[in-house]
Each structure stands twice: as structure tokens, then as C-alpha cells.
N, C-alpha and C. Protein backbone atom coordinates (compact mmCIF):
# COMPACT_ATOMS: atom_id res chain seq x y z
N UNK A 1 125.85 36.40 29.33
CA UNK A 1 124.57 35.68 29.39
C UNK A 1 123.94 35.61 28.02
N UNK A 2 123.15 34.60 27.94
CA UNK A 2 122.48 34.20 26.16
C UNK A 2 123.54 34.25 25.30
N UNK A 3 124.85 34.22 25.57
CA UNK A 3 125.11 34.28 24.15
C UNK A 3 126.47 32.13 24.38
N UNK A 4 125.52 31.64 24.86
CA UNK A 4 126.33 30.02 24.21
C UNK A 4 125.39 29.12 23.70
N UNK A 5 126.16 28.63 23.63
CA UNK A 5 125.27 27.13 22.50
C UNK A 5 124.53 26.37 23.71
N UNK A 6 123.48 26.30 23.44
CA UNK A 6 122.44 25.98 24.37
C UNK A 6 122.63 23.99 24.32
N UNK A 7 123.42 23.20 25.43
CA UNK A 7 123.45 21.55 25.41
C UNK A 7 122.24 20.96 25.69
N UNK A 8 121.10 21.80 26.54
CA UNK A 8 120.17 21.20 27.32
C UNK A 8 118.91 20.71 26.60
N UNK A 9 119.02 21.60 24.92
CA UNK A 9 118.09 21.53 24.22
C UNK A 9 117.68 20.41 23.26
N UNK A 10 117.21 19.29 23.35
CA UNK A 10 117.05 18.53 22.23
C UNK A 10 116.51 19.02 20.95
N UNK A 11 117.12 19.11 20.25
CA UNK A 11 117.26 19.25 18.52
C UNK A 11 115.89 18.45 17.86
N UNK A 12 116.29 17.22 18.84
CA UNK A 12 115.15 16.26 17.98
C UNK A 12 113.96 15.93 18.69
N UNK A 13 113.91 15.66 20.47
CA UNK A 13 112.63 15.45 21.03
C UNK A 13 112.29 16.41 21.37
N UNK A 14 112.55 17.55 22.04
CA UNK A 14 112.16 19.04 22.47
C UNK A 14 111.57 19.67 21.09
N UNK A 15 112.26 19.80 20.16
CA UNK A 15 111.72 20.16 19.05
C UNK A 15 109.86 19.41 18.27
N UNK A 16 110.68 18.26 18.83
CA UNK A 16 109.13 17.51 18.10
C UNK A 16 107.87 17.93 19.16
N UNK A 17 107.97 17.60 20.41
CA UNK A 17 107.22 18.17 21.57
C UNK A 17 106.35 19.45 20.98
N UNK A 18 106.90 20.32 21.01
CA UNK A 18 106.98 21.90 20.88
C UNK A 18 106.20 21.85 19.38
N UNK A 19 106.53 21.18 18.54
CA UNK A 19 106.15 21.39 17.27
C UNK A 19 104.64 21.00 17.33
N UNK A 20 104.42 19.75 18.22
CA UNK A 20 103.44 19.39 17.89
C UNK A 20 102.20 19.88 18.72
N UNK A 21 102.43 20.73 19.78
CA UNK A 21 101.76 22.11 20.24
C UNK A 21 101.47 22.99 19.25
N UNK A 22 102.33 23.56 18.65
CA UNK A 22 102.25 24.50 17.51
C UNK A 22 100.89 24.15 16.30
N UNK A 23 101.24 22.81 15.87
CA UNK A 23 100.55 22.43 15.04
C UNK A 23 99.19 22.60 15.84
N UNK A 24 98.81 22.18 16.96
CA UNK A 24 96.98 22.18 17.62
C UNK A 24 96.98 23.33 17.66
N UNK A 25 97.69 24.53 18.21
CA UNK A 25 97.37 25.75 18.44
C UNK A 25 96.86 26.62 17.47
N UNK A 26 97.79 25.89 16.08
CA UNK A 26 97.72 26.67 15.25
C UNK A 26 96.38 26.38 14.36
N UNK A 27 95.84 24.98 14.39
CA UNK A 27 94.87 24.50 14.00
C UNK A 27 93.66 25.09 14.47
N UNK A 28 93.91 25.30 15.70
CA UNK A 28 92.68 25.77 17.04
C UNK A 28 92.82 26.88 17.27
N UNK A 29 92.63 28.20 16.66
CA UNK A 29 93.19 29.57 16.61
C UNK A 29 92.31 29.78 17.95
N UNK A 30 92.96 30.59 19.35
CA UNK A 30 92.49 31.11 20.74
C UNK A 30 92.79 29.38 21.47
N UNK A 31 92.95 28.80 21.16
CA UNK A 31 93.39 27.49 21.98
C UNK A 31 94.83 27.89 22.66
N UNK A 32 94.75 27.55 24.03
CA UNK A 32 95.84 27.73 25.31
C UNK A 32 97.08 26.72 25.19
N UNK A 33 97.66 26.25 25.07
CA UNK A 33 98.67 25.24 24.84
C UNK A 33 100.06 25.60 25.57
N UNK A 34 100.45 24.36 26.58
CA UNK A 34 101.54 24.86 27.83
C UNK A 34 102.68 23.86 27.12
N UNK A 35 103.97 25.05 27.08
CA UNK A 35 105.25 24.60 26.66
C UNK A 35 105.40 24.06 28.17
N UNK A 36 106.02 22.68 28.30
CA UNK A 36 107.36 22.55 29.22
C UNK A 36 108.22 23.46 29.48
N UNK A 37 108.24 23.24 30.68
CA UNK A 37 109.58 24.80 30.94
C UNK A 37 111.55 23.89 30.58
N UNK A 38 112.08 24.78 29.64
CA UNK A 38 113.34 24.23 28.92
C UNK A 38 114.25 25.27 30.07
N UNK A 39 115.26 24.30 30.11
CA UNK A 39 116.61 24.87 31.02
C UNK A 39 117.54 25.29 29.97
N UNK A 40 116.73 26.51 28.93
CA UNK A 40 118.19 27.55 28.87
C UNK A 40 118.31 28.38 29.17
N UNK A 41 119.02 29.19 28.54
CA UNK A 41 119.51 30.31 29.39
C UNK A 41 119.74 31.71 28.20
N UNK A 42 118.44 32.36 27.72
CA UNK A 42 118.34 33.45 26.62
C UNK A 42 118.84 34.70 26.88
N UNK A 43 119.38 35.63 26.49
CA UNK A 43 119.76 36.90 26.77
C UNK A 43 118.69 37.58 27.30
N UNK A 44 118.85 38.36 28.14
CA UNK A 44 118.00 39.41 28.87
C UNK A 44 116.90 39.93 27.48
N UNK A 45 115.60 39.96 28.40
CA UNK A 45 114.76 40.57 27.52
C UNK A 45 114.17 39.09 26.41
N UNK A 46 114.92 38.33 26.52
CA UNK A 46 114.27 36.95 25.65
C UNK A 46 113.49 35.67 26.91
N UNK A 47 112.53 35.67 26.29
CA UNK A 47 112.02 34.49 27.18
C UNK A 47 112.45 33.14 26.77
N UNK A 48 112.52 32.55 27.56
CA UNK A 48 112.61 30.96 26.86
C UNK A 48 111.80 30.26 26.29
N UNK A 49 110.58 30.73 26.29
CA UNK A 49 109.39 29.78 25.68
C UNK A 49 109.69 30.67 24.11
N UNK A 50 109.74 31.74 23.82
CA UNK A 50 109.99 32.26 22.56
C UNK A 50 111.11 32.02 22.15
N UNK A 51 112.33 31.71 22.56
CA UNK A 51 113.69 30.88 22.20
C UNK A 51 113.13 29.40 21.76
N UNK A 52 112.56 28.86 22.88
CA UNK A 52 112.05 27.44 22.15
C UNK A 52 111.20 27.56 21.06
N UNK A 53 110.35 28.29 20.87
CA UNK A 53 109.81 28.30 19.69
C UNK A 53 110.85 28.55 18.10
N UNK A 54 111.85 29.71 18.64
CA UNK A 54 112.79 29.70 17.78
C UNK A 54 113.55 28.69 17.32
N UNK A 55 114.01 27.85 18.26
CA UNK A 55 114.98 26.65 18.08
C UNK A 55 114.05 26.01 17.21
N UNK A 56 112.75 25.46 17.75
CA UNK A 56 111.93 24.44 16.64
C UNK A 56 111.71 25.25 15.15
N UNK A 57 111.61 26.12 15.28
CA UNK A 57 110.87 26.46 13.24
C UNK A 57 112.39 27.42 12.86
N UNK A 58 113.40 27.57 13.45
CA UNK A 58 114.65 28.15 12.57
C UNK A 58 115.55 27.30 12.12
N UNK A 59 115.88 27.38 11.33
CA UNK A 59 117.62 26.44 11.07
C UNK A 59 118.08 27.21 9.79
N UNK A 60 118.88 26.47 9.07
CA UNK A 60 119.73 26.87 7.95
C UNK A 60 119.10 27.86 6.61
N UNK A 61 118.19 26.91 6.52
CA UNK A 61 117.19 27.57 5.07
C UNK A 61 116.31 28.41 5.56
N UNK A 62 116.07 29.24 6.59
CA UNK A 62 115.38 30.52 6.78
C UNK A 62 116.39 31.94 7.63
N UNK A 63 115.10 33.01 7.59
CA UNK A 63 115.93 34.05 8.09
C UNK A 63 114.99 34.73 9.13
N UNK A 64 115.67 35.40 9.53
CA UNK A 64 114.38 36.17 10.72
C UNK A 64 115.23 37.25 11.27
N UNK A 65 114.57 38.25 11.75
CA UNK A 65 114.78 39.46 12.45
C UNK A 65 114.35 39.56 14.09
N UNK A 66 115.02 40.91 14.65
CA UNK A 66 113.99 40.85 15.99
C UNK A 66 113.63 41.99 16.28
N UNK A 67 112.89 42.51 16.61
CA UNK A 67 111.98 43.73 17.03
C UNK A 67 111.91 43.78 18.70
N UNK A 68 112.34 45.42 19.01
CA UNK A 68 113.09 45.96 18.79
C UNK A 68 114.69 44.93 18.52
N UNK A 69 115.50 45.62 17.92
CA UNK A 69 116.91 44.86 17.23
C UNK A 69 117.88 44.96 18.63
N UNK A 70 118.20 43.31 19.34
CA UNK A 70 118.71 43.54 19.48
C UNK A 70 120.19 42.47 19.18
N UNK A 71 121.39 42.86 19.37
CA UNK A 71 122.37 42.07 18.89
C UNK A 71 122.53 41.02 19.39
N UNK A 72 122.14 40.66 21.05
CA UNK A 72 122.74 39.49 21.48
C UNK A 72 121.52 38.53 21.39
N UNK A 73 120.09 39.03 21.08
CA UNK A 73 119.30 37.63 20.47
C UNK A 73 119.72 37.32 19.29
N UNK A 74 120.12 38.26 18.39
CA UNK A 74 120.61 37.83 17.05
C UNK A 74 121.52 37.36 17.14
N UNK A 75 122.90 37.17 18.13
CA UNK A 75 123.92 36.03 17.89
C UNK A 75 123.53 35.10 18.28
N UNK A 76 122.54 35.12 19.53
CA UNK A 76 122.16 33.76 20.40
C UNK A 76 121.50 32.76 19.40
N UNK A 77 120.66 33.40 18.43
CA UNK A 77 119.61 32.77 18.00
C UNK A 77 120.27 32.14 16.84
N UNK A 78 121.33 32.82 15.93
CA UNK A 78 122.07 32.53 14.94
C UNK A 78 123.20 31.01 15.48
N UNK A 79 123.68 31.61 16.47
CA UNK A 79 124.60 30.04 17.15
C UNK A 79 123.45 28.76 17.47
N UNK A 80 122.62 28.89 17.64
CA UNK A 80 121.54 27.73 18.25
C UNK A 80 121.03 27.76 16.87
N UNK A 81 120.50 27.88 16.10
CA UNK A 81 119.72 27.47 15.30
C UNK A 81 120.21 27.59 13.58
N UNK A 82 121.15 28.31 13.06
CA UNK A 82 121.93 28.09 11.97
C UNK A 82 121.25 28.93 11.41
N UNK A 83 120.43 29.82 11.51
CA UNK A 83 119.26 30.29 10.84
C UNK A 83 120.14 32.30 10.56
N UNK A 84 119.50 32.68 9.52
CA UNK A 84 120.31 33.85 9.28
C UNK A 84 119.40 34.96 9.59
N UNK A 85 120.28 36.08 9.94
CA UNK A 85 119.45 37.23 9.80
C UNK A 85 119.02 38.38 8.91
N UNK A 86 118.19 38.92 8.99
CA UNK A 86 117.38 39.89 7.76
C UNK A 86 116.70 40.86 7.86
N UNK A 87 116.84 42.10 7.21
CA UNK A 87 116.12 42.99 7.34
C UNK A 87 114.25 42.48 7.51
N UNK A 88 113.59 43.92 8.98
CA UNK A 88 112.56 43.16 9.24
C UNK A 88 110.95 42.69 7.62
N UNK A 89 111.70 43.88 6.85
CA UNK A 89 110.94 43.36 5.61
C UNK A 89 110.57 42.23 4.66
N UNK A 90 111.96 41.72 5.07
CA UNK A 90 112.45 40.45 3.92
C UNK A 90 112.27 39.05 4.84
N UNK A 91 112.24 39.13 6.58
CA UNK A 91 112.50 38.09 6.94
C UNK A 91 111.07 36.91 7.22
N UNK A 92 111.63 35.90 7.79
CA UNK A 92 110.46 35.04 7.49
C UNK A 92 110.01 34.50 8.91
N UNK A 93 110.75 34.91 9.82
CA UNK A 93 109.99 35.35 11.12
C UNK A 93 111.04 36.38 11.79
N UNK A 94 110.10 36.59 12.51
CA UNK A 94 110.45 38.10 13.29
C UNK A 94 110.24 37.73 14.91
N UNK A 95 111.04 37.75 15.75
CA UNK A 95 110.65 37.94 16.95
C UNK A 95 110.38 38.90 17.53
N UNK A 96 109.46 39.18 18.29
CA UNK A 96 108.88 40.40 18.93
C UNK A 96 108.90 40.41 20.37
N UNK A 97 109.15 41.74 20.82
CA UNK A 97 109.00 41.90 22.07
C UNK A 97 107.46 42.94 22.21
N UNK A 98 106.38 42.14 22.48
CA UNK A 98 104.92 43.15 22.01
C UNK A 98 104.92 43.82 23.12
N UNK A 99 105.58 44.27 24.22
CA UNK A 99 105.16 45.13 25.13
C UNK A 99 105.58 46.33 24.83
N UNK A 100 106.55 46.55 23.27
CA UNK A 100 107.41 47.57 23.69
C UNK A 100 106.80 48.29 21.61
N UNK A 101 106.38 49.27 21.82
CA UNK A 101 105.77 49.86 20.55
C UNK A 101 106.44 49.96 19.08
N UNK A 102 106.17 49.25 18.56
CA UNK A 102 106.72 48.80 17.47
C UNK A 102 106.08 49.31 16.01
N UNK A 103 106.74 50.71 15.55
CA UNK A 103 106.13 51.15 14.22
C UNK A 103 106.02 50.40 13.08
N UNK A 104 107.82 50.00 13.21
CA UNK A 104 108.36 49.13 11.78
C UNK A 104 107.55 47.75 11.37
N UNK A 105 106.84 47.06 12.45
CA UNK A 105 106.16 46.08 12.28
C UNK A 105 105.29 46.16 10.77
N UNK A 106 104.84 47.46 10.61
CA UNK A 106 104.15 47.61 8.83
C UNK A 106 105.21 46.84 7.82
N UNK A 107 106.24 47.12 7.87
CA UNK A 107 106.80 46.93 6.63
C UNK A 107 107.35 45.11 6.82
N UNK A 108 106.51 44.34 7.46
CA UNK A 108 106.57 42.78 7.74
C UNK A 108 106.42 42.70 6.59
N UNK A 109 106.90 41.42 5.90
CA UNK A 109 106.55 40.71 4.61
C UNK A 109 105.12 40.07 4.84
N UNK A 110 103.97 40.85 3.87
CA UNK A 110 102.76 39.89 4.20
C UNK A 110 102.18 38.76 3.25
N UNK A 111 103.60 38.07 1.70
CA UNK A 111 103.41 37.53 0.90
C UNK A 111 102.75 38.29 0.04
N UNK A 112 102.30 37.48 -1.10
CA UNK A 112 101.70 38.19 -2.49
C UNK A 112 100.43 37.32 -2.49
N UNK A 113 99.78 37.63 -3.53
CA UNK A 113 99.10 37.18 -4.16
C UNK A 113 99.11 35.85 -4.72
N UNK A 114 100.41 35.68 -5.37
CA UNK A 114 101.17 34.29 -6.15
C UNK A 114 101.18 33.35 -4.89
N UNK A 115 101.71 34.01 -4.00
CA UNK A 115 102.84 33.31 -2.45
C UNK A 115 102.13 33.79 -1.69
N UNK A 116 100.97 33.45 -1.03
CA UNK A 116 100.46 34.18 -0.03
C UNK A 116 101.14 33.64 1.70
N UNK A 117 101.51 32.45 1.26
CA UNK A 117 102.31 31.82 2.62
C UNK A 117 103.73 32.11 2.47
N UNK A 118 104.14 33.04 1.89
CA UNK A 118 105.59 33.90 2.02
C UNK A 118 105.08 34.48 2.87
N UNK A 119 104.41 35.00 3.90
CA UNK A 119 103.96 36.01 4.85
C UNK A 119 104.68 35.68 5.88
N UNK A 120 105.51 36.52 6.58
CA UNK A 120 106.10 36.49 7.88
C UNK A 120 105.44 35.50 9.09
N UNK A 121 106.31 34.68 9.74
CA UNK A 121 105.32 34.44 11.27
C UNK A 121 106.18 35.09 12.53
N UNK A 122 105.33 36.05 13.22
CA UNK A 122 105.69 36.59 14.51
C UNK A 122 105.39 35.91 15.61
N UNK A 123 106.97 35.88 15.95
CA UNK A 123 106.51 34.99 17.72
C UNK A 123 106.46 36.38 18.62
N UNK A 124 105.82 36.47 19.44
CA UNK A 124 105.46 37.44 20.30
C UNK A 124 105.34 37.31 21.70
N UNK A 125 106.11 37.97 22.29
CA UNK A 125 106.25 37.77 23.59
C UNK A 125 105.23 39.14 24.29
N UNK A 126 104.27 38.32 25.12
CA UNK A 126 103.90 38.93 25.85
C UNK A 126 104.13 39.31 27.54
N UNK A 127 102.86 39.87 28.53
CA UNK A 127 103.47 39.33 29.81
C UNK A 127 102.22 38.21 30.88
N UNK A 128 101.40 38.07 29.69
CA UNK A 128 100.50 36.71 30.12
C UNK A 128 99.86 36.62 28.73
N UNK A 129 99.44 35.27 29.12
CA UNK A 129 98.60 34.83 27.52
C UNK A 129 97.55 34.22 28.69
N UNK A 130 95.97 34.13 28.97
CA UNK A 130 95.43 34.08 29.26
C UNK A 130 95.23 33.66 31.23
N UNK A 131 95.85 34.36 31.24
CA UNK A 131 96.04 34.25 32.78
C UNK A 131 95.77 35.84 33.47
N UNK A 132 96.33 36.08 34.70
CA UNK A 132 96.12 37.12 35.71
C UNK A 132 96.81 38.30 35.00
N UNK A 133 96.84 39.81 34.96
CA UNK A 133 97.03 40.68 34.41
C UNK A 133 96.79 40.95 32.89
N UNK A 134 95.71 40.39 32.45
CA UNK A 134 94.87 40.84 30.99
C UNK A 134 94.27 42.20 31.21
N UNK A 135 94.65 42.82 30.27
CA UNK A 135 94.23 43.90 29.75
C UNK A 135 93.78 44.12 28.42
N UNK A 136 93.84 43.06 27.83
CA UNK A 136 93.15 42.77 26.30
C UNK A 136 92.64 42.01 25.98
N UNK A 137 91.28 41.83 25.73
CA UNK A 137 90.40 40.61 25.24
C UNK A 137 90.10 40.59 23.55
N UNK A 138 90.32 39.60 23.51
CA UNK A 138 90.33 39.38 21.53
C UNK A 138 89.40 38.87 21.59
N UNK A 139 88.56 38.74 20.53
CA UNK A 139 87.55 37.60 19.95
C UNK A 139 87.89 37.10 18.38
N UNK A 140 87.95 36.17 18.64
CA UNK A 140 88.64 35.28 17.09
C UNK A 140 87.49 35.27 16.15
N UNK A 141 87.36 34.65 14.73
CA UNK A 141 86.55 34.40 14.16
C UNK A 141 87.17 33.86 12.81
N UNK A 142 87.03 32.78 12.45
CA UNK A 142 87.34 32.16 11.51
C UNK A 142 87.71 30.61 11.11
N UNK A 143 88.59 30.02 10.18
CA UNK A 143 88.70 28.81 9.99
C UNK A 143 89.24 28.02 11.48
N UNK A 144 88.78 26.69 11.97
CA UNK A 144 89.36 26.36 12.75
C UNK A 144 88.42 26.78 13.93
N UNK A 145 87.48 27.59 14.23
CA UNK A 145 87.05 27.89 15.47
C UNK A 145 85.15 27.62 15.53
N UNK A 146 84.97 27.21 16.14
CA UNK A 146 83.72 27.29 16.04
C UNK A 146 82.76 28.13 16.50
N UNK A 147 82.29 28.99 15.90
CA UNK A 147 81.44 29.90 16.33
C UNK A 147 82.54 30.99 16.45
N UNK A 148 82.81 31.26 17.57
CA UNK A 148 83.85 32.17 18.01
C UNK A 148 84.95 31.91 19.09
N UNK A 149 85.92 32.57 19.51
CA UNK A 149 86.84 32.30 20.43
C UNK A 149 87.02 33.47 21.11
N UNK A 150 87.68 33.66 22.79
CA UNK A 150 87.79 34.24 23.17
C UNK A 150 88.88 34.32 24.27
N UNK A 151 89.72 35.21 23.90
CA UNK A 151 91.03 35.19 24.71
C UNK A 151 91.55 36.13 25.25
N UNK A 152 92.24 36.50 26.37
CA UNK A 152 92.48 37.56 26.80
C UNK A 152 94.18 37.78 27.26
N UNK A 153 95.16 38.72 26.57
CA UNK A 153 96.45 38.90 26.68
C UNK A 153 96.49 39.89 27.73
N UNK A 154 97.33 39.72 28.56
CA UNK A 154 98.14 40.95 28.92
C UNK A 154 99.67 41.46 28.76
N UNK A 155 100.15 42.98 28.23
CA UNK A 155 100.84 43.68 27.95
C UNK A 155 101.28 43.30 26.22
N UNK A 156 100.47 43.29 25.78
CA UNK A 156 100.79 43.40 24.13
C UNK A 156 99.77 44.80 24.01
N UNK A 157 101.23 45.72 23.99
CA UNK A 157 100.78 47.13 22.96
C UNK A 157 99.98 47.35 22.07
N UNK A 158 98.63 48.08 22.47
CA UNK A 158 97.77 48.14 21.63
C UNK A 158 98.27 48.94 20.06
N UNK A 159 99.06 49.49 20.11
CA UNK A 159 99.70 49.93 18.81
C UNK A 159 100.04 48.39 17.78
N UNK A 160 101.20 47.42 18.50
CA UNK A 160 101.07 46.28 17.87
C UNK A 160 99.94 45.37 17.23
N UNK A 161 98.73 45.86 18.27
CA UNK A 161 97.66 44.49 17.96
C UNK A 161 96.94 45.76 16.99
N UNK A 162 97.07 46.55 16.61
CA UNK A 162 96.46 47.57 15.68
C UNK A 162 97.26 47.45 13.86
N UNK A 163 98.66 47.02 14.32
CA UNK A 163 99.38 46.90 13.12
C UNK A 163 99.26 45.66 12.92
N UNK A 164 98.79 44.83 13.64
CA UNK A 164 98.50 42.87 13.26
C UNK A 164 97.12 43.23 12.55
N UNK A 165 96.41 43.42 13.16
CA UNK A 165 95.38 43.76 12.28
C UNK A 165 95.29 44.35 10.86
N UNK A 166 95.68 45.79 10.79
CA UNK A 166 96.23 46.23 9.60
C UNK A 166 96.96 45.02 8.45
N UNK A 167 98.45 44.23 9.04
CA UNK A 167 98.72 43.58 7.84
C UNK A 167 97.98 42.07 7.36
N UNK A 168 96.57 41.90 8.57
CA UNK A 168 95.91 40.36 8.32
C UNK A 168 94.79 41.16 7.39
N UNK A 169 94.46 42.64 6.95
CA UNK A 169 93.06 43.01 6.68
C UNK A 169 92.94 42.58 5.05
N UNK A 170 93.77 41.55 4.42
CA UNK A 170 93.68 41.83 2.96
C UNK A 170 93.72 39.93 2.91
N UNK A 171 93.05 39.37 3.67
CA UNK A 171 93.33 37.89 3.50
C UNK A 171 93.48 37.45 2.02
N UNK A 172 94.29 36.19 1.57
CA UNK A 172 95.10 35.26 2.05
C UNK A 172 96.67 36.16 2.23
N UNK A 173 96.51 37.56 2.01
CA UNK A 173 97.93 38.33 2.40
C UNK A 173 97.88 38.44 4.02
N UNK A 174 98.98 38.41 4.37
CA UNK A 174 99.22 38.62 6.03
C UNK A 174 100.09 37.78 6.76
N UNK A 175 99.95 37.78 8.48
CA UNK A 175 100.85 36.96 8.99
C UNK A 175 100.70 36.31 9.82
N UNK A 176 101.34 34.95 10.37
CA UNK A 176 100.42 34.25 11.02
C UNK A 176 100.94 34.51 12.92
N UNK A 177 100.63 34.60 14.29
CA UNK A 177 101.00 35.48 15.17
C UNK A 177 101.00 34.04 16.27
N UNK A 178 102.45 33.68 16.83
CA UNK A 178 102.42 32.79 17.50
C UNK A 178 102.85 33.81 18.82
N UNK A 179 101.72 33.88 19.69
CA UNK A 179 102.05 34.95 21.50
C UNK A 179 102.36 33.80 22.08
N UNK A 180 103.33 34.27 23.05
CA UNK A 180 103.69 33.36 24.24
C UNK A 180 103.80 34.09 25.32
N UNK A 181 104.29 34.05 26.65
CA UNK A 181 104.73 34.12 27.58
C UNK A 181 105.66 33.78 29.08
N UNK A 182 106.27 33.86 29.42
CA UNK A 182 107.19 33.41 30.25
C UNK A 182 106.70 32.29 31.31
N UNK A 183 105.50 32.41 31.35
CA UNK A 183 104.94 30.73 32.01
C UNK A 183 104.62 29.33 30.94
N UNK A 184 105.18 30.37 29.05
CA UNK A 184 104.82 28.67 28.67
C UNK A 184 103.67 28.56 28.38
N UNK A 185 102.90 29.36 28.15
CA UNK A 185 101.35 29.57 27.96
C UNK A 185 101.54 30.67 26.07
N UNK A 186 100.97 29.49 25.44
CA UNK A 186 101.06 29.48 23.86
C UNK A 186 99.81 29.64 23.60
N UNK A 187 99.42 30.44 22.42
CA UNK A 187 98.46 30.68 21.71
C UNK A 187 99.02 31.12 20.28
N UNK A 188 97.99 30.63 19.45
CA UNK A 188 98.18 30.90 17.60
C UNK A 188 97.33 31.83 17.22
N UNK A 189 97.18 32.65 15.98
CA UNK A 189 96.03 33.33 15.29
C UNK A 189 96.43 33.75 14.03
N UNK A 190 96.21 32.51 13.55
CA UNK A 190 96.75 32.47 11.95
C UNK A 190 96.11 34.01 10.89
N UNK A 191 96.55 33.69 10.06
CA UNK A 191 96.43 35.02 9.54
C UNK A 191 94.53 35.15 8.68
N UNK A 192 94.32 33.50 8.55
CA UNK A 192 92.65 33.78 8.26
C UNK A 192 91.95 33.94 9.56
N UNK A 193 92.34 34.03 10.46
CA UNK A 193 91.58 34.28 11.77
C UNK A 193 90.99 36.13 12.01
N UNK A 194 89.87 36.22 11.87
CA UNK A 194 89.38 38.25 12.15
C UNK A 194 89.74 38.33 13.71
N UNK A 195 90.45 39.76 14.11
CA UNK A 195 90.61 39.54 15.20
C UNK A 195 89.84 40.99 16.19
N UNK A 196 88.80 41.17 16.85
CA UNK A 196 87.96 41.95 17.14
C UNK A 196 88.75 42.24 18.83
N UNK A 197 88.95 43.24 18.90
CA UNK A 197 89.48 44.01 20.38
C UNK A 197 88.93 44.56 20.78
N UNK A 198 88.86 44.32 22.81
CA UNK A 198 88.79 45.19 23.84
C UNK A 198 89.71 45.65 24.15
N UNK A 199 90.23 46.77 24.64
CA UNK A 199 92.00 47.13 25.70
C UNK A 199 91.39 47.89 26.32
N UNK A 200 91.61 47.33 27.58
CA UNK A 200 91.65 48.15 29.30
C UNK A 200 92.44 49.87 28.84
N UNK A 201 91.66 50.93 29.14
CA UNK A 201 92.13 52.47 29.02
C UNK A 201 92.64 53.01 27.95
């Protein structure tokens, strides 16, 4: 399972679709945005809406890692998308599984000073992005939002949303955090976005 070349996926209209979600979401930091549900078929533990996101922003000229590591997203993702893999320091996105506690996430690339958009982007899988079982309410604040925003995840490890914070606290250094979830329910929070937390217990 997950590990063939995915036929069902358009390269060129699925991709553009998807992209051009990305772009409002990402514009509209706490804005809700619903992927189409895609007929592939990801290795256990990968959702498909975070595979589709992979297919659209990976190919040849980038690299990416996955958190926790495992081997058969890294072949899956390497056969579908041409894209290479990399230690989680060096790479230029990282897929995440945020339910599951993730130390190494510090040592993300958060760009320089020179390159501040060398900064990693994490796709993040949660187990809702604003729907039934939230246990975390964010409040946004920044470019793109007016006034404020307000969104509520459930099962992203408060350890994770503690180390997102940590590598966004030195703006224009940091990273930009695309969450999804298995219904297709997308949200952005670019890295100039402040991100203020509640977590249930």
C-alpha cells in the first residue's frame, strides 16, 4: 500500500485546483478552504489531502523530509513527485504528522536574515481543522487578517504548536504552517502571522 505511482492524479488540473486554494489560504491566514477529495491511495499514517498538497508544491528542484521518518512516505512521495529527500534541518518542506510529539521540529530551517523565505513550509496533518473534536483554539494576528482570526484544531500536540511558535518568534525568520486534515479542510498561518493559544487540559 502507498508505495505506486499514483494515475488518478492530475499533474496539471488537480495541481492547479489545489494551488489555487493554497494561494487564498495562504493570503487569508485562519481562512477554512476544502480540498476535493483525490482517489489515491497514501501509505498508512499519510492522509491524502497532505499527499495532495505534496504532489502540488514538490517536484525535481526541492527537498523535504517527514516527521516522524517514515520510509514508505519517503518512497511514495519521491516516486510521485521527483522531489528529493533531506535531513529535517536542510529540507524545504517537512511533512508532519502533528498528533504525534515532535522534538526535532527545532532544528527546521527557519532561513536567515539575507533569505528569510529559505524557511521551511510544514504541511501538517491534523485530526480536524475547524470542525467537531477541537481541543485548540488559536487566535491569529497579522498581515492578511483583519483585526483578528480565530480557529480551532483538533489533535495537534501542544508540544508542536509550542515549537511553531518558538521558530515564527524572530520574524521575517521562521516557517510558514499549511494544517490539513482527512476531510480536506485546509488552513495556512504564514510565518508573519502571531499565533496566541488555548489547549483543552
Amino acid at each position: 500500500m502507498g508505495t505506486n505511482l499514483e494515475s488518478n492524479f492530475d499533474q496539471v488540473f488537480t495541481s492547479q485546483q489545489i494551488y489555487r486554494l493554497l494561494l487564498d489560504a495562504m493570503a487569508r491566514p485562519g481562512k477554512i478552504v476544502t480540498l476535493a477529495k483525490l482517489e489515491i491511495d497514501p501509505p498508512e499514517g499519510l492522509s491524502w489531502s497532505i499527499a495532495g498538497l505534496a504532489f502540488t508544491l514538490l517536484d525535481q528542484e526541492t527537498t523535504f523530509a517527514a516527521l516522524p521518518d517514515h520510509e514508505s512516505w519517503g518512497h511514495y512521495l519521491c516516486l510521485n513527485t521527483g522531489s528529493r529527500q533531506a535531513a529535517v534541518s536542510e529540507a524545504e518542506f517537512i511533512i508532519i504528522d502533528g498528533r504525534v510529539d515532535l522534538p526535532e521540529l527545532l532544528v527546521v530551517n527557519r532561513g536567515d536574515l539575507l533569505f528569510p523565505d529559505r524557511g521551511a513550509t510544514l504541511m501538517v496533518m491534523v485530526s480536524s481543522v475547524g470542525g467537531d473534536g477541537a481541543d485548540t483554539r488559536l487566535t491569529l494576528q497579522g498581515p492578511g487578517i483583519p483585526g483578528q482570526a480565530s480557529l480551532t484544531l483538533g489533535g495537534l500536540c501542544p508540544g508542536n504548536l509550542e515549537r511553531a511558535q518558538t521558530l515564527n518568534r524572530e520574524f521575517p525568520l521562521g516557517v510558514d504552517l499549511m494544517i490539513s486534515d482527512n476531510r480536506g479542510a485546509l488552513v495556512c498561518i504564514p510565518r508573519s502571522s502571531a499565533i496566541t493559544a488555548e489547549v483543552d487540559g
